[in-house]
N, C-alpha and C. Protein backbone atom coordinates (compact mmCIF):
# COMPACT_ATOMS: atom_id res chain seq x y z
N UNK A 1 99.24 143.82 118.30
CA UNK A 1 99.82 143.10 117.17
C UNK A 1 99.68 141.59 117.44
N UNK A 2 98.89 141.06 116.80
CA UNK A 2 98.61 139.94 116.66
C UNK A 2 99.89 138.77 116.14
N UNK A 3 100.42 137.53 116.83
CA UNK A 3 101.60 136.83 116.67
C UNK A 3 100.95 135.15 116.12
N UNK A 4 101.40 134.26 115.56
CA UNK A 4 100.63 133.35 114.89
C UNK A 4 101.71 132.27 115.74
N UNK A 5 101.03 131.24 116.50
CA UNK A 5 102.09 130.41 117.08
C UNK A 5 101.61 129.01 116.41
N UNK A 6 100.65 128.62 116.11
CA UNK A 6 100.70 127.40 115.17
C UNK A 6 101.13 127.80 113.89
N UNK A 7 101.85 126.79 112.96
CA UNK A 7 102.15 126.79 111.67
C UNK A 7 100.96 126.28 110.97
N UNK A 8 100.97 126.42 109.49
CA UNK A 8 99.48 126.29 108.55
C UNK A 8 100.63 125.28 108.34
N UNK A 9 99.05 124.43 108.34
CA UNK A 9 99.40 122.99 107.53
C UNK A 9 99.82 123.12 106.01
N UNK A 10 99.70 123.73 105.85
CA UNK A 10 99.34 124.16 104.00
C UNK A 10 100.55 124.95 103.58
N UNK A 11 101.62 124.99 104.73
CA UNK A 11 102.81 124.96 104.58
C UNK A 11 103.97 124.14 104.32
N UNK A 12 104.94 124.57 103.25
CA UNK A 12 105.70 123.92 102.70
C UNK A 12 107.11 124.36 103.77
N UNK A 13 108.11 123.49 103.48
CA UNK A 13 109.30 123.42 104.19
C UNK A 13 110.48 124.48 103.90
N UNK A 14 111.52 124.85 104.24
CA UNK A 14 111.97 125.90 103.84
C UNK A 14 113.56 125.02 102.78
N UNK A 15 113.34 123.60 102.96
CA UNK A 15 114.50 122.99 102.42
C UNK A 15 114.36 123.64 100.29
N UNK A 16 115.71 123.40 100.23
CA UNK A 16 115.50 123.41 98.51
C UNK A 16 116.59 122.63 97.80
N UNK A 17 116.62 122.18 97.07
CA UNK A 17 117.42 121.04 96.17
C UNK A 17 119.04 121.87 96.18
N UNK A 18 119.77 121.28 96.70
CA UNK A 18 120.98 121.94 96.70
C UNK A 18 121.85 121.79 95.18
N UNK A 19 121.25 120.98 94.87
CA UNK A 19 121.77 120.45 93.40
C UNK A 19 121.03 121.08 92.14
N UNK A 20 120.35 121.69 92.15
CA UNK A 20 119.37 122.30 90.92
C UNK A 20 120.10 123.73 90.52
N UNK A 21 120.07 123.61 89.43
CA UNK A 21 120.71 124.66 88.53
C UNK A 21 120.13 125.74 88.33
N UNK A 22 119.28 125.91 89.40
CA UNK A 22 118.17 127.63 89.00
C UNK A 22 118.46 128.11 90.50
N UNK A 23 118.23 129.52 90.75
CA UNK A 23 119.24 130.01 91.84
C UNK A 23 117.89 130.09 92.72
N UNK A 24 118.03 130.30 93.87
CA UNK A 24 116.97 130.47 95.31
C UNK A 24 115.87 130.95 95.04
N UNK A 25 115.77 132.23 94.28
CA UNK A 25 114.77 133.10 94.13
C UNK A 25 113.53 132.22 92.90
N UNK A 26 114.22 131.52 91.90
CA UNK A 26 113.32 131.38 90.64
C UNK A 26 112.85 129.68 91.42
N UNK A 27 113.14 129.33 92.38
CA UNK A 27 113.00 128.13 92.99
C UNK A 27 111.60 128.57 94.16
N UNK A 28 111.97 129.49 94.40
CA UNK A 28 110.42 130.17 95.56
C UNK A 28 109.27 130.50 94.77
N UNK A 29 109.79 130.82 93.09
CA UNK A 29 108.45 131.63 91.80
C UNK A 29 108.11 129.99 91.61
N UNK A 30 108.98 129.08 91.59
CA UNK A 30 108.41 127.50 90.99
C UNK A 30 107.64 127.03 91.71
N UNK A 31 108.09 126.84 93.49
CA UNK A 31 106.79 126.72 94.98
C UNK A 31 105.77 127.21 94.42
N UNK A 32 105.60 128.32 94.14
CA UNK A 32 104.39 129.06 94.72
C UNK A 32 103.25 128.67 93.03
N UNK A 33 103.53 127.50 92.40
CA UNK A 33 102.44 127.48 91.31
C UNK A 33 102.99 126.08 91.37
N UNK A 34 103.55 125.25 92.17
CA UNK A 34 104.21 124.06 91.63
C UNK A 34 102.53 123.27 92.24
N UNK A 35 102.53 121.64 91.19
CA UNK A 35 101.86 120.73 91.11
C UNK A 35 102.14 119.59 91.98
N UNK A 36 103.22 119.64 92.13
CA UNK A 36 104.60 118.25 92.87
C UNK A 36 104.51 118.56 93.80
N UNK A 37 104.66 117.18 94.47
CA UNK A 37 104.62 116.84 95.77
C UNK A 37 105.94 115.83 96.13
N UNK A 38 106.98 116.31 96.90
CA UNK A 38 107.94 114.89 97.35
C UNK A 38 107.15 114.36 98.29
N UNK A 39 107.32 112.96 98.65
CA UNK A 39 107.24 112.15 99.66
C UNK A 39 107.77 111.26 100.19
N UNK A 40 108.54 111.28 101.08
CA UNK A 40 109.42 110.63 102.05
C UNK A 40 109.06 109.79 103.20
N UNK A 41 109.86 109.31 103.82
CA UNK A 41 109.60 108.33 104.55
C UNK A 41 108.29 106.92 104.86
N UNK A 42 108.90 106.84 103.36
CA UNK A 42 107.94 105.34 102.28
C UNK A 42 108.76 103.85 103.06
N UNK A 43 107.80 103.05 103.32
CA UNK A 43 108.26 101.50 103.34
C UNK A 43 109.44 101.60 101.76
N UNK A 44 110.08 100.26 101.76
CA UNK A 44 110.42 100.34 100.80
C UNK A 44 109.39 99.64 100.06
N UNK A 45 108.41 98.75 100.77
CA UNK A 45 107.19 97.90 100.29
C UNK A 45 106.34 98.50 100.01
N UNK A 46 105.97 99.64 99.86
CA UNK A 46 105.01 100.47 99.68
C UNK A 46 104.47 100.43 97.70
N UNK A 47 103.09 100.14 97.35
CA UNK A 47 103.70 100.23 96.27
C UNK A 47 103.02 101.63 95.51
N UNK A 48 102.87 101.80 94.08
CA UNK A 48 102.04 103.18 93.36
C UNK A 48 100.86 102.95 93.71
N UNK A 49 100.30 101.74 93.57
CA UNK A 49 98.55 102.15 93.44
C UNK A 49 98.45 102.24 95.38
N UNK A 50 99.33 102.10 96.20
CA UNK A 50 98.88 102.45 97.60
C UNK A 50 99.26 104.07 98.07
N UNK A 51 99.96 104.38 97.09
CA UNK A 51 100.01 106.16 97.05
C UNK A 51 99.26 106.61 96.21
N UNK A 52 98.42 106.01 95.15
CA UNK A 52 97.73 106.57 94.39
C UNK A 52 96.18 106.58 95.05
N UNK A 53 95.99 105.47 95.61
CA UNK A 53 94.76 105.08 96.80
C UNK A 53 94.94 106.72 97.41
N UNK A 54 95.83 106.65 98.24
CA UNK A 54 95.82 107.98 99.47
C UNK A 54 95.88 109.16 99.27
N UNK A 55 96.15 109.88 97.62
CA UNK A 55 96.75 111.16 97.53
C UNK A 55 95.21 110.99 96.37
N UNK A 56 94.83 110.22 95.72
CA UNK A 56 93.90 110.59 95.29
C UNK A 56 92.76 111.19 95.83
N UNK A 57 92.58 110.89 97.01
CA UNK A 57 91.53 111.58 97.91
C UNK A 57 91.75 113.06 97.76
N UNK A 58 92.66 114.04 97.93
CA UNK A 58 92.88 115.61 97.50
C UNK A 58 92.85 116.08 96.12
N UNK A 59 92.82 115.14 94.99
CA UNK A 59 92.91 115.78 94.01
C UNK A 59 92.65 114.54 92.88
N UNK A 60 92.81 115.24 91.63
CA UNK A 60 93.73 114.17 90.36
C UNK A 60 95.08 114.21 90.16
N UNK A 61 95.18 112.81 90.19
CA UNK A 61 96.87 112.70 89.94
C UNK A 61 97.30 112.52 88.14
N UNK A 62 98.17 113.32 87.91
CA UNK A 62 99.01 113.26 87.02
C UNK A 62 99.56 111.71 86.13
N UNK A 63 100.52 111.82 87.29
CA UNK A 63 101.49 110.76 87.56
C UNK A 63 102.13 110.48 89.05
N UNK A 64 102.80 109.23 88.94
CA UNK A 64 103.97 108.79 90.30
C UNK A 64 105.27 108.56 89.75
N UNK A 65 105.73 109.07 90.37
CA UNK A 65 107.35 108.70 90.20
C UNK A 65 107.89 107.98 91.24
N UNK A 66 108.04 106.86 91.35
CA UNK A 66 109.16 106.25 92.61
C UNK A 66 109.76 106.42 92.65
N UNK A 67 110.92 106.69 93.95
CA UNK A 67 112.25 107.42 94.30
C UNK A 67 113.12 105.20 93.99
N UNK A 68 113.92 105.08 93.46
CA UNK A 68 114.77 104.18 93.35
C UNK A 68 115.97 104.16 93.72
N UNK A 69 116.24 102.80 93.80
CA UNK A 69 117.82 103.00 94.57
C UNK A 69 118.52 102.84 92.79
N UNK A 70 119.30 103.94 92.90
CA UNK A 70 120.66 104.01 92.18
C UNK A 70 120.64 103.05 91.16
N UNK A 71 121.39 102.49 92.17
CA UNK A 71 122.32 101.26 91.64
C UNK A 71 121.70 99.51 91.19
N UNK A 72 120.45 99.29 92.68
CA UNK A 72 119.65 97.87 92.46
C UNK A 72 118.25 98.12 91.67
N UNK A 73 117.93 99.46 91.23
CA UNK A 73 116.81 99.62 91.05
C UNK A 73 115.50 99.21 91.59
N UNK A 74 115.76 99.25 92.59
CA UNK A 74 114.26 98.83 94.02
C UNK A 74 113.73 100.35 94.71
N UNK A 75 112.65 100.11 95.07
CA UNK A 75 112.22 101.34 95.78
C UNK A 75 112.99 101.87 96.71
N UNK A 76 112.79 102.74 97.27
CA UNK A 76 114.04 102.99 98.53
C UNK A 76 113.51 104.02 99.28
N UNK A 77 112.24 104.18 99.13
CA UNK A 77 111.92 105.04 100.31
C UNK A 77 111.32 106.04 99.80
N UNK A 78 111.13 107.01 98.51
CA UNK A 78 110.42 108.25 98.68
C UNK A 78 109.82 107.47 97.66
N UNK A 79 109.12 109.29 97.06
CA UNK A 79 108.33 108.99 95.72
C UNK A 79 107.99 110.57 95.33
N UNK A 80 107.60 111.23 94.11
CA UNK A 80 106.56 112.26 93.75
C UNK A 80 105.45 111.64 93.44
N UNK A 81 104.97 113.14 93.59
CA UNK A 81 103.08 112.70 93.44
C UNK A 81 102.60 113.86 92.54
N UNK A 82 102.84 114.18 91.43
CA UNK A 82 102.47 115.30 90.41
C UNK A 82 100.83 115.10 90.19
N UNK A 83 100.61 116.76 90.85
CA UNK A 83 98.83 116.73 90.46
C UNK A 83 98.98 117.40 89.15
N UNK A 84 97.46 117.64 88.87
CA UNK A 84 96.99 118.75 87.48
C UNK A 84 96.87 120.34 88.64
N UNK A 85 96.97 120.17 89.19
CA UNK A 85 96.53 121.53 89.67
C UNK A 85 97.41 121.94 91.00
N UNK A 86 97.87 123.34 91.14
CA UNK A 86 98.08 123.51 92.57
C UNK A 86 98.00 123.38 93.71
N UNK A 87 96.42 123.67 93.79
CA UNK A 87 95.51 124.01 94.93
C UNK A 87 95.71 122.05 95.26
N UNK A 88 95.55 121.75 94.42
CA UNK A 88 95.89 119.91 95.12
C UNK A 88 97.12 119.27 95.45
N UNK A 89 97.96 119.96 95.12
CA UNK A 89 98.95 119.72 95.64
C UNK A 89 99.56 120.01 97.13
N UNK A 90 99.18 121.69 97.05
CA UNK A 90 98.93 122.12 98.85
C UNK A 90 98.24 121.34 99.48
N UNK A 91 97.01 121.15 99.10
CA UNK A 91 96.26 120.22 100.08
C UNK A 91 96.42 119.04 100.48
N UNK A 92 97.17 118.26 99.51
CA UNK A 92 98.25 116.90 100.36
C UNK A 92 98.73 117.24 101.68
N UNK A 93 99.64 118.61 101.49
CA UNK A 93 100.18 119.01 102.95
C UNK A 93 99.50 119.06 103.81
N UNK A 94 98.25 119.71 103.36
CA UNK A 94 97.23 119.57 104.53
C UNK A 94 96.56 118.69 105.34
N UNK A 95 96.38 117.46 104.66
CA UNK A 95 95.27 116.30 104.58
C UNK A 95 96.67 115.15 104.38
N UNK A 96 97.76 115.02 104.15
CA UNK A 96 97.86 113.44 103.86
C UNK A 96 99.14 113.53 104.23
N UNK A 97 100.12 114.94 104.87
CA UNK A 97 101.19 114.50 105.40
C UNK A 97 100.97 114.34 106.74
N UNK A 98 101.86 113.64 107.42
CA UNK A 98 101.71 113.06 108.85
C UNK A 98 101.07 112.11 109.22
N UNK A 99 100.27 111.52 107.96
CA UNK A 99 98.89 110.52 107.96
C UNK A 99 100.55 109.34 108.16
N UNK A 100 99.72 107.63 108.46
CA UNK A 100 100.12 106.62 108.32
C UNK A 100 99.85 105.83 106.88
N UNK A 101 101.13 105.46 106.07
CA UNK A 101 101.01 103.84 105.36
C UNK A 101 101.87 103.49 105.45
N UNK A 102 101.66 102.21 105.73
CA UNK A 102 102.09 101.06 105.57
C UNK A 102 103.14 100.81 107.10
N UNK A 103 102.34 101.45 108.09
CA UNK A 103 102.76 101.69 109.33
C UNK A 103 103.77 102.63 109.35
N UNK A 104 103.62 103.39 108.48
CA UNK A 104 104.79 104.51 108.73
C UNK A 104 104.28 105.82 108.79
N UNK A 105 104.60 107.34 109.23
CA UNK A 105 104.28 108.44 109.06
C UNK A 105 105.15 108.76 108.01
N UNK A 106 104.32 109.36 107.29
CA UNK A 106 104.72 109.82 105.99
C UNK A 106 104.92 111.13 105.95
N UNK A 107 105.16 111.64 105.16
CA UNK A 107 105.84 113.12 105.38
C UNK A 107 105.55 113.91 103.78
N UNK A 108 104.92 115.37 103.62
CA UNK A 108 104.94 115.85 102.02
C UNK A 108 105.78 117.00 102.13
N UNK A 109 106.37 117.22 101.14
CA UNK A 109 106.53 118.37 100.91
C UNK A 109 106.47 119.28 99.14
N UNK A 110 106.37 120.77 99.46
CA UNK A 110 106.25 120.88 98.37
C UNK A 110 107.67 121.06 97.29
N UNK A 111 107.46 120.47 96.07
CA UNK A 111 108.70 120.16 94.90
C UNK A 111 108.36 121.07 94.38
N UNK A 112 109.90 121.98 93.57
CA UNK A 112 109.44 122.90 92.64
C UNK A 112 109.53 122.25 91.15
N UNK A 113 109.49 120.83 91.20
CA UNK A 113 109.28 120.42 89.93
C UNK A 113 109.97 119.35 89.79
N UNK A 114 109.17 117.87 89.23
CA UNK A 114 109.98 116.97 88.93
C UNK A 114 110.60 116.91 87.48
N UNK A 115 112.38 116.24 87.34
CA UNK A 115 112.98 116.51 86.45
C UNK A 115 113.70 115.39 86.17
N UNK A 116 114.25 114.73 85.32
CA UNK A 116 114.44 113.64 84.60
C UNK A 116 115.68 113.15 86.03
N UNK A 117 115.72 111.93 86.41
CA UNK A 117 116.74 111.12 87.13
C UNK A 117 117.01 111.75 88.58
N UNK A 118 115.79 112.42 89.20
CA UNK A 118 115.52 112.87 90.46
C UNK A 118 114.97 111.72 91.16
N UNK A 119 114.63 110.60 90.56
CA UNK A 119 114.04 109.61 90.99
C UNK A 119 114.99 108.32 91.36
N UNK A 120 116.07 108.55 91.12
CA UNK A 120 117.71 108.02 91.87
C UNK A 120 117.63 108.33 93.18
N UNK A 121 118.03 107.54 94.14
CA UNK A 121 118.78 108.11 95.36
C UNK A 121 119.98 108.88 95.43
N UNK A 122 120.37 109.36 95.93
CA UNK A 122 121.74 110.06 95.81
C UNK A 122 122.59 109.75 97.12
N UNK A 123 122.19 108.64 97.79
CA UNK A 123 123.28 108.21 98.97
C UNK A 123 124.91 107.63 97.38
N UNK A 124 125.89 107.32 98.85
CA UNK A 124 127.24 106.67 98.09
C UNK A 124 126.46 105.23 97.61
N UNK A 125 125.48 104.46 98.75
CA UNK A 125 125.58 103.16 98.51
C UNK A 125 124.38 102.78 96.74
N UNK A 126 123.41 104.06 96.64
CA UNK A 126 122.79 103.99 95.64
C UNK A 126 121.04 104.66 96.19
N UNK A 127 120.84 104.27 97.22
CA UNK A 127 119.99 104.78 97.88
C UNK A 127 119.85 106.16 98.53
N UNK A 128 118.73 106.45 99.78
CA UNK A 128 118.99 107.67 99.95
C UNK A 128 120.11 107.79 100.72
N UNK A 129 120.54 109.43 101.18
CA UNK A 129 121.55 109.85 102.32
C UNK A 129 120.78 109.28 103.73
N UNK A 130 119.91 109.55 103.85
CA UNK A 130 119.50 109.67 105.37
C UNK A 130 119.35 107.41 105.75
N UNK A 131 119.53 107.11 104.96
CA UNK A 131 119.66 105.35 105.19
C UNK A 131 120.94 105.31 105.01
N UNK A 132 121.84 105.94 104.70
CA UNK A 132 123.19 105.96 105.11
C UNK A 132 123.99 105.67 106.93
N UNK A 133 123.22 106.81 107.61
CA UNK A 133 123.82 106.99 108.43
C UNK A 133 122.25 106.49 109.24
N UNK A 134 121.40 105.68 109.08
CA UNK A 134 120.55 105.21 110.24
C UNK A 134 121.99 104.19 110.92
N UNK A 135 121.28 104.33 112.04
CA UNK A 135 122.03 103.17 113.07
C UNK A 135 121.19 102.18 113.71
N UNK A 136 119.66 102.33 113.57
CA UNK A 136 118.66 101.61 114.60
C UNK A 136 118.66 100.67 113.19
N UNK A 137 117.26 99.47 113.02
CA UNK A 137 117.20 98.89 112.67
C UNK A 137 115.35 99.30 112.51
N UNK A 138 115.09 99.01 110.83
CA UNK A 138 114.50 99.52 110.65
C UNK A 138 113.48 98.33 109.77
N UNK A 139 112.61 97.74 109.66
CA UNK A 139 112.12 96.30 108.55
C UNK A 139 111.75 97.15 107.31
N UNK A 140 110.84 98.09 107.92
CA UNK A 140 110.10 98.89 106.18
C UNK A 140 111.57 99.37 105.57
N UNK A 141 112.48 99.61 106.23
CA UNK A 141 113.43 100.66 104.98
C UNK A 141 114.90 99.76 104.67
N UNK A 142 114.44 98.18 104.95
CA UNK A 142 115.86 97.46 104.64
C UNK A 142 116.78 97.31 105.55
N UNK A 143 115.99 97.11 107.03
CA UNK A 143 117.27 96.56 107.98
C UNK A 143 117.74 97.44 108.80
N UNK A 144 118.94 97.38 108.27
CA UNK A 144 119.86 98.49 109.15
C UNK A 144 120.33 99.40 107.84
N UNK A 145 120.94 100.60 108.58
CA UNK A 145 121.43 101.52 107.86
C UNK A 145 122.43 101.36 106.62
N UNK A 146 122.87 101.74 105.69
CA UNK A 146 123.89 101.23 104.73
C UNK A 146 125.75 101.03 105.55
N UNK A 147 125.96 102.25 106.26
CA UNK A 147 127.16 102.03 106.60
C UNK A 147 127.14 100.90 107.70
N UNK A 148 126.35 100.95 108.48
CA UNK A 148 126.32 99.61 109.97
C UNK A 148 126.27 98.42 108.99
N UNK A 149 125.37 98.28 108.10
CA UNK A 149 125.22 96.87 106.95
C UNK A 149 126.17 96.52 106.55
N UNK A 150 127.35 97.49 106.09
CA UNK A 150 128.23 97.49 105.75
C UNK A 150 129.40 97.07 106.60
N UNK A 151 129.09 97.21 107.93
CA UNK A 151 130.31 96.94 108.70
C UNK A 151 129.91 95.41 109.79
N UNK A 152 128.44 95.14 109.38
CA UNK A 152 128.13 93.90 109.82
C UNK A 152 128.66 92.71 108.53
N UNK A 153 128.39 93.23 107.48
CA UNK A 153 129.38 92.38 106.56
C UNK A 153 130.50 91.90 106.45
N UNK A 154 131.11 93.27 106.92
CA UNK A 154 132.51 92.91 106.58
C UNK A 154 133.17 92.00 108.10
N UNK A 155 132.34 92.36 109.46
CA UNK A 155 132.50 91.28 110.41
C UNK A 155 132.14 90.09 110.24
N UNK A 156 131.09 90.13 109.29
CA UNK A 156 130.33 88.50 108.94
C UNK A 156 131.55 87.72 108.26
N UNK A 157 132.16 88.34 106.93
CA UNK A 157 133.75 88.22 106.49
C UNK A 157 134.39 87.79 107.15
N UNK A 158 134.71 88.61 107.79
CA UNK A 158 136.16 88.24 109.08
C UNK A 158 136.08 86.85 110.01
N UNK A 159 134.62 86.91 110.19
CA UNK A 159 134.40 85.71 110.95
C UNK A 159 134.56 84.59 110.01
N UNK A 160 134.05 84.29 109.02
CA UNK A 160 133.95 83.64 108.07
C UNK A 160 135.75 83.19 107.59
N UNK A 161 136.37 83.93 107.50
CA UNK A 161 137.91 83.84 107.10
C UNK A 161 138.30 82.83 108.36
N UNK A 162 138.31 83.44 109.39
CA UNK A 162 138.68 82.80 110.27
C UNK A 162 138.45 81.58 110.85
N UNK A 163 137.40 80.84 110.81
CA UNK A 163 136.26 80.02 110.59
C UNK A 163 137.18 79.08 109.71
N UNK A 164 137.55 79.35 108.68
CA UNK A 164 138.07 78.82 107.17
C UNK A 164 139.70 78.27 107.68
N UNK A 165 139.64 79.21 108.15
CA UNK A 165 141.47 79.20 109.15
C UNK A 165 141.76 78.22 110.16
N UNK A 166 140.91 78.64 111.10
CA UNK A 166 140.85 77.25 112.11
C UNK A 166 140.39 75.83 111.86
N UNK A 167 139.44 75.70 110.54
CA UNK A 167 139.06 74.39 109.81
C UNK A 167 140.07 73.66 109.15
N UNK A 168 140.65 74.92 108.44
CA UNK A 168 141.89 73.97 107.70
C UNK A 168 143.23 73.58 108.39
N UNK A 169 142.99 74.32 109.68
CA UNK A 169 144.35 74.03 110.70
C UNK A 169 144.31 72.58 111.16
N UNK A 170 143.04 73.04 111.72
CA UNK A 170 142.75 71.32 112.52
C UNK A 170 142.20 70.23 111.79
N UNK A 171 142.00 70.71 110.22
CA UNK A 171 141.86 69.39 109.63
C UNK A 171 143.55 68.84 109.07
N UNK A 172 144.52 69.97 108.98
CA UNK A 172 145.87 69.12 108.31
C UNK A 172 146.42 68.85 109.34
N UNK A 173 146.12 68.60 110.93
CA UNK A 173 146.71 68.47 112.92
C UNK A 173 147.38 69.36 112.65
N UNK A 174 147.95 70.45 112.18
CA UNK A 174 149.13 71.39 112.44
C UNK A 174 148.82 71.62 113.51
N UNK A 175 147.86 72.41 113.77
CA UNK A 175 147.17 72.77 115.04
C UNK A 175 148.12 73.95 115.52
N UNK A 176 147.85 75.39 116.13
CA UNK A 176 148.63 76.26 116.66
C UNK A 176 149.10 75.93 118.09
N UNK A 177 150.81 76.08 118.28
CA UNK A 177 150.82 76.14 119.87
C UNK A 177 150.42 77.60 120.07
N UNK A 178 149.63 77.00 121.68
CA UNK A 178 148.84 77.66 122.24
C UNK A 178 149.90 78.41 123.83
N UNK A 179 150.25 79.70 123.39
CA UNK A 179 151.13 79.75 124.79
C UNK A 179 150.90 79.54 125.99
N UNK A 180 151.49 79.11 127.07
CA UNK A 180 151.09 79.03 128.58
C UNK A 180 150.24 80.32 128.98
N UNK A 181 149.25 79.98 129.01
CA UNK A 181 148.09 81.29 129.89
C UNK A 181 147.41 82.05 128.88
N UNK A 182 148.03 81.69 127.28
CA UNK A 182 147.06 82.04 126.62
C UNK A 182 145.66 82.24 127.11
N UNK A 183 144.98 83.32 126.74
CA UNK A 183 143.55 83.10 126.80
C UNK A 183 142.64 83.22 128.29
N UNK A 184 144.12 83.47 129.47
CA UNK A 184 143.49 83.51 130.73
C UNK A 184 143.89 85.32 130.99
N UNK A 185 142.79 85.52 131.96
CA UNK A 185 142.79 87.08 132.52
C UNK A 185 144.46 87.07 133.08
N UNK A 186 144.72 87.95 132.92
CA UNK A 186 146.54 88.43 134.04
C UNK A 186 145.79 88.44 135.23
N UNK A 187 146.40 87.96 136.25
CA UNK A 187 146.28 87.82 137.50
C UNK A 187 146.71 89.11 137.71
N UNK A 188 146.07 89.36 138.97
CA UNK A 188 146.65 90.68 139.91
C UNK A 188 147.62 90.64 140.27
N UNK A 189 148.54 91.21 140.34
CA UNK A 189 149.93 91.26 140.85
C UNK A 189 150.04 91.22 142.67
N UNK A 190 149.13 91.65 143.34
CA UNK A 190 149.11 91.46 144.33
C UNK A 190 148.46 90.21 144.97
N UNK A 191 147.93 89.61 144.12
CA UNK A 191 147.73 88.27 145.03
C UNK A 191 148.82 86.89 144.71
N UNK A 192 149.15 87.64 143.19
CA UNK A 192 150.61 86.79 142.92
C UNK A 192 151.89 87.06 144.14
N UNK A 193 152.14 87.91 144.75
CA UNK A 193 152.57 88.05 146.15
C UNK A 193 152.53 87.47 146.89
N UNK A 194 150.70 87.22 147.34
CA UNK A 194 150.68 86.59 148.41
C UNK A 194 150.71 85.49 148.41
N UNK A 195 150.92 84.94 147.08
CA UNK A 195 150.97 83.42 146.45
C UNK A 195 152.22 82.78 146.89
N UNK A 196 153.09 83.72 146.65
CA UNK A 196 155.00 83.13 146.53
C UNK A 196 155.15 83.45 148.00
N UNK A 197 154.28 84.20 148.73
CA UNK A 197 154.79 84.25 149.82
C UNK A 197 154.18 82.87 150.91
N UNK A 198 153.31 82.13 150.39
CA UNK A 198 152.57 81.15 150.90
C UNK A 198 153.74 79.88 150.19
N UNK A 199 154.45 79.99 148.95
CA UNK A 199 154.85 79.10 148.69
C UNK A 199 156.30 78.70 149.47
N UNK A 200 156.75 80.01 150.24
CA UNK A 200 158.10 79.64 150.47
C UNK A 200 157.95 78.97 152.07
């Protein structure tokens, strides 16, 4: 009995839209004749005619859909790639996922169909989920992640308040008293010992 240990390129992923209103089964009958292609992990600089350049090589394209953020309406990272035909759509998987643009590895998979306002992100901030929770720092996808962005702001804030606080202190002389030892490490208690015992 023969066992298959590489995967076919020409394989699609086992993920499926958790949000789509047609149940598991009529979502595997849509795979298996679908035209669509998602594509993920896009610069946000990336633009159509540089996905239309690269995916045209497997086939004719349809159309592009850019994946957008929500809320600013800017790219944000994916896109579809709707062929006229099947057989060209598999063959993206074959030939153009894992490839590089725009210094990035790109990634396909197969869609069981693009549908009106799939082209939103669906993170909280407007963008996708998975730029939610990056933590590294990233130039093609906008920096840093949305929540770290978010909490470098609100430190940028804080500093900023404070900043505002100590300006207006020492411009009216109020000026704060500053307690005795403010601001210094606590001494060890044991050399404070040997201190009083040197002093007497």
């Amino acid at each position: 009995m023969a066992t298959t240990v590489i995967t076919s390129l020409s394989s699609y992923s086992s993920y499926r839209d958790s949000r789509s209103p047609l149940p598991i089964n009529v979502q595997h009958a849509n795979l298996a004749v679908s035209s669509t292609v998602y594509v993920g992990n896009l610069s946000f600089f990336t633009t159509e005619e540089q996905i239309y350049e690269l995916f045209s090589r497997v086939g004719d394209i349809k159309r592009i859909i850019m994946g957008l953020d929500r809320n600013q309406k800017t790219p944000c990272g994916f896109c579809f790639v709707e062929f006229f035909a099947h057989q060209d759509a598999v063959a993206s998987l074959r030939y153009v996922s894992g490839t590089k643009l725009d210094e990035r590895i790109i990634r396909c998979d197969l869609d069981p169909g693009y549908t009106e306002n799939r082209q939103y992100g669906r993170g909280r901030s407007g963008g996708q989920v998975r730029d939610e929770y990056r933590e590294d720092w990233d130039a093609g996808r906008g920096g840093w992640g949305h929540l770290k962005n978010r909490e470098e702001m609100e430190a940028q804030r804080q500093r900023e308040v404070e900043d505002t606080y100590r300006s207006d202190h020492d411009a009216s002389g109020a000026g704060r008293e500053v307690p005795t030892g403010a601001g210094m490490p606590d001494e060890n208690p044991r050399f404070r010992e040997e201190r009083d015992d040197r002093d007497e």
